[in-house]
Protein backbone atom coordinates (compact mmCIF):
# COMPACT_ATOMS: atom_id res chain seq x y z
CA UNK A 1 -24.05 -36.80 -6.77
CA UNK A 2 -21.89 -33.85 -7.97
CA UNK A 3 -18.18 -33.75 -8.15
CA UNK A 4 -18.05 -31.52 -4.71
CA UNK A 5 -20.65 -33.93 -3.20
CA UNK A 6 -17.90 -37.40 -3.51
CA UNK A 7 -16.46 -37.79 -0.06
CA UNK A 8 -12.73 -37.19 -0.04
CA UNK A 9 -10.53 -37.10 3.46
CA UNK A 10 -8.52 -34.43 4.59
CA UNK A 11 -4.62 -35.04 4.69
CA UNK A 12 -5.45 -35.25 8.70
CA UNK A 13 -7.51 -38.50 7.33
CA UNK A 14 -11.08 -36.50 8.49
CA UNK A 15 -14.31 -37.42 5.97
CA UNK A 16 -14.95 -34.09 3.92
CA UNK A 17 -16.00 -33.29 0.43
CA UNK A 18 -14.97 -30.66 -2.12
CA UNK A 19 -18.17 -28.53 -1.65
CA UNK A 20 -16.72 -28.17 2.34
CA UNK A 21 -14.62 -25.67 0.97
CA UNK A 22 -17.35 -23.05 0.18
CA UNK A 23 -18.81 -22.15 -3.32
CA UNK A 24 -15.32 -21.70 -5.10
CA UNK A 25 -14.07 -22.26 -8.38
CA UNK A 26 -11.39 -25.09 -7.47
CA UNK A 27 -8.11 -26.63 -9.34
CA UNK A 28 -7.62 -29.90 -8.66
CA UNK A 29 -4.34 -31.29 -9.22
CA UNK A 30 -2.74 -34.66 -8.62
CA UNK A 31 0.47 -33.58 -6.50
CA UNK A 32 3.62 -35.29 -5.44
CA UNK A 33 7.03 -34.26 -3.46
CA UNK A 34 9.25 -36.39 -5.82
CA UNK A 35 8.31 -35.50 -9.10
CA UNK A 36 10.39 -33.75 -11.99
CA UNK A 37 7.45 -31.37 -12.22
CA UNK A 38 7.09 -30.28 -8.01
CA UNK A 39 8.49 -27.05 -8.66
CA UNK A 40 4.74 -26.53 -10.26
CA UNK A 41 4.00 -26.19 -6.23
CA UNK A 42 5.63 -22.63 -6.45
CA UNK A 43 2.68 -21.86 -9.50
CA UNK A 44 -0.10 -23.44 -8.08
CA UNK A 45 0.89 -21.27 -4.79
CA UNK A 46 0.81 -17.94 -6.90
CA UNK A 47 -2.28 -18.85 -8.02
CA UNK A 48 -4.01 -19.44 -4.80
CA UNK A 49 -2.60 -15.84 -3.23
CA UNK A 50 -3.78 -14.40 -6.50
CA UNK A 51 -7.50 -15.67 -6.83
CA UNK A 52 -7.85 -16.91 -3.13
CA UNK A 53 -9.75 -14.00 -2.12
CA UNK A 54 -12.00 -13.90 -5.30
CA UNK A 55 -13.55 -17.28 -4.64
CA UNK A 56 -10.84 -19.61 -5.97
CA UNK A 57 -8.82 -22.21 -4.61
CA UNK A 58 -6.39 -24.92 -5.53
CA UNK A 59 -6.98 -28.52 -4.03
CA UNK A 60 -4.12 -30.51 -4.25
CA UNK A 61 -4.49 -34.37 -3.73
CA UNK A 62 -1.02 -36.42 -3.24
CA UNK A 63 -0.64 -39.58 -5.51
CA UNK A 64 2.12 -42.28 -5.39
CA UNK A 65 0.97 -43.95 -8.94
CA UNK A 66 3.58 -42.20 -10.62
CA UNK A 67 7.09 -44.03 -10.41
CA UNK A 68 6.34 -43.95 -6.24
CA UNK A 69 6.72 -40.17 -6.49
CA UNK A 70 4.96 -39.43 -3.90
CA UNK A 71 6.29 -41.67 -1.01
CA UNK A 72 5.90 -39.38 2.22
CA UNK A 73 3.36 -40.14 4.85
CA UNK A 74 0.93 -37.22 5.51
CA UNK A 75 2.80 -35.36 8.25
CA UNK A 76 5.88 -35.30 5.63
CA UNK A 77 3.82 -34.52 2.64
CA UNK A 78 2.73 -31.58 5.32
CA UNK A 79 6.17 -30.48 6.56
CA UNK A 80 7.60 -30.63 2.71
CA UNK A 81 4.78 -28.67 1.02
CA UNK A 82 5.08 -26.28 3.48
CA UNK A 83 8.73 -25.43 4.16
CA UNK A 84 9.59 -26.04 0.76
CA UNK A 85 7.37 -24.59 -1.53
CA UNK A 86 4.84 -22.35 1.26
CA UNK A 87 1.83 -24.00 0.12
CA UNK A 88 -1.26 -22.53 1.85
CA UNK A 89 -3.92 -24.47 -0.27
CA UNK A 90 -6.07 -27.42 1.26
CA UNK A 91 -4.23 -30.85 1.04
CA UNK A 92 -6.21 -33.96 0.97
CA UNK A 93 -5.26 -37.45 1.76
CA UNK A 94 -3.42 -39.96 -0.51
CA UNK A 95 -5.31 -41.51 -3.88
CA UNK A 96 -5.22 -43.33 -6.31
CA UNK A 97 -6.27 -41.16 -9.91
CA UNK A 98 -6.18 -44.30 -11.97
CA UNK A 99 -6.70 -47.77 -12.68
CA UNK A 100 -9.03 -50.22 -10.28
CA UNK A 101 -8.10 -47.81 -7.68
CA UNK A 102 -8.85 -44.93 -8.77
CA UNK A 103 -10.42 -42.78 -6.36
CA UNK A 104 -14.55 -42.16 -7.15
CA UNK A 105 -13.42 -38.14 -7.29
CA UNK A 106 -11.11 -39.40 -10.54
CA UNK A 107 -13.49 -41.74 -11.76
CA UNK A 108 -15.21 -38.62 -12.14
CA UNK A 109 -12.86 -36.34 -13.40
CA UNK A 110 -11.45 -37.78 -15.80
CA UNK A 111 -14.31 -38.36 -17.78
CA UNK A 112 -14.13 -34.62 -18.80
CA UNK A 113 -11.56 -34.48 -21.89
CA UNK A 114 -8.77 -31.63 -22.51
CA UNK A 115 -8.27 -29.12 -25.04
CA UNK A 116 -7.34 -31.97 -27.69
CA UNK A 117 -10.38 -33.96 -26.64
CA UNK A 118 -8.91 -36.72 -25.45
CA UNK A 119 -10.74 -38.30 -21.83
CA UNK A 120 -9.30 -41.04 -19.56
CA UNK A 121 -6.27 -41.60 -17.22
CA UNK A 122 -4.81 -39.05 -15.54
CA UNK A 123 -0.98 -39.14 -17.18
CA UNK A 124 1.18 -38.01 -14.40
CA UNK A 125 1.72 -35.96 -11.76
CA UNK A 126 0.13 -32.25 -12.09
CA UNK A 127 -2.74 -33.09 -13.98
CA UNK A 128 -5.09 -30.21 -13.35
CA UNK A 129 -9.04 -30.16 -13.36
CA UNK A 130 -10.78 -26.79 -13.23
CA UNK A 131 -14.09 -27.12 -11.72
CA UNK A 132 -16.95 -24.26 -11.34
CA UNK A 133 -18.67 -23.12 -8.53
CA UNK A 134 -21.39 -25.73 -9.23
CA UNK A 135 -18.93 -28.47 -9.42
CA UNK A 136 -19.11 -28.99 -13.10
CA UNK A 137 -15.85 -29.33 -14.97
CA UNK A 138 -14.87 -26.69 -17.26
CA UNK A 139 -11.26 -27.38 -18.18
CA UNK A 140 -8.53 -29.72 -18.51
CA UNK A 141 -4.97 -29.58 -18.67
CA UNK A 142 -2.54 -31.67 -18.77
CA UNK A 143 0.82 -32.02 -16.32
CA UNK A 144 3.45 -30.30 -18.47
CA UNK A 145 1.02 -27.57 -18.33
CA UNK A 146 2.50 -24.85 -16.38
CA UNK A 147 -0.39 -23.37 -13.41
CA UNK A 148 0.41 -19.91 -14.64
CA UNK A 149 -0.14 -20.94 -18.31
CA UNK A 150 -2.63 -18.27 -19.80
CA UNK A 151 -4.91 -20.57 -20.91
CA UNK A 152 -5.03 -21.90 -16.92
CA UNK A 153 -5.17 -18.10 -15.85
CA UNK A 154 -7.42 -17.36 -18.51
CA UNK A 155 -10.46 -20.27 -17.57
CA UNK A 156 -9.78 -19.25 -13.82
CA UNK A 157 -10.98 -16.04 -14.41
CA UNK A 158 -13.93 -16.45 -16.56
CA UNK A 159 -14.78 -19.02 -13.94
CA UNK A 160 -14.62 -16.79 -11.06
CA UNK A 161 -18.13 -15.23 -9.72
């Protein structure tokens, strides 16, 4: 089964999978409202109304590993994503990225390493997966990271069809 094949759930809590959201190049990031690094909502935004139409899109899953960091039940994980930072890219329900938890999507993930080759646990919040239209992964980064990095810009568009 392929990375876009792993059931995930909506933020609504309905069954979907990755590949529901058409053959795009996807970013998957770890998100939470609490974090020093949620201002990274504002890049991850610019990115979506940049490359939405060309096939991309970011897919942002909330996690509450991270010092409880991401609190907020799904309506206020909703309201705050939306009124706060305008986020327009497909939310999914609450995981868990690491440890006996971690969500099957993560357990597959983070096999794939970064730019320093190192694999494993996600470290924080805003860790960010780059995966191709066939669901492989192509790229890593790490949460200090910025979305609009040029390496992230850069891999988004050599992914892009």
């Amino acid at each position: 089964m392929g990375i876009k094949d792993i059931p995930v759930e909506t933020l609504d809590g309905e069954p979907t999978t990755l590949g529901a959201l058409g053959e795009k190049v996807l970013l998957v990031v770890n998100v939470a409202s609490k974090c020093g690094l949620t201002p990274q909502y504002t890049g991850l935004e610019k990115l979506q109304e940049r490359f939405g139409s060309r096939g991309f899109s970011v897919a942002g899953f909330p996690c509450n590993q991270f010092a409880g960091q991401e609190p907020g039940s799904a309506e206020e994980i909703r309201t705050f994503c939306s009124t706060t930072y305008g986020v327009t890219f497909p939310l999914f329900a609450k995981i868990e990225v690491n440890g006996d938890g971690r969500h099957p999507l993560y357990a597959s993930l983070t096999e794939f390493a970064d730019a320093d080759g190192e694999a494993g646990d996600v470290q924080w919040n805003f860790e960010k997966f780059l995966v191709g239209t066939d669901g492989e992964v192509l790229a890593r980064f790490r949460p200090r990271t910025d979305p609009e990095d040029e390496a992230v810009v850069k891999a988004i568009e050599a992914a892009l069809p």
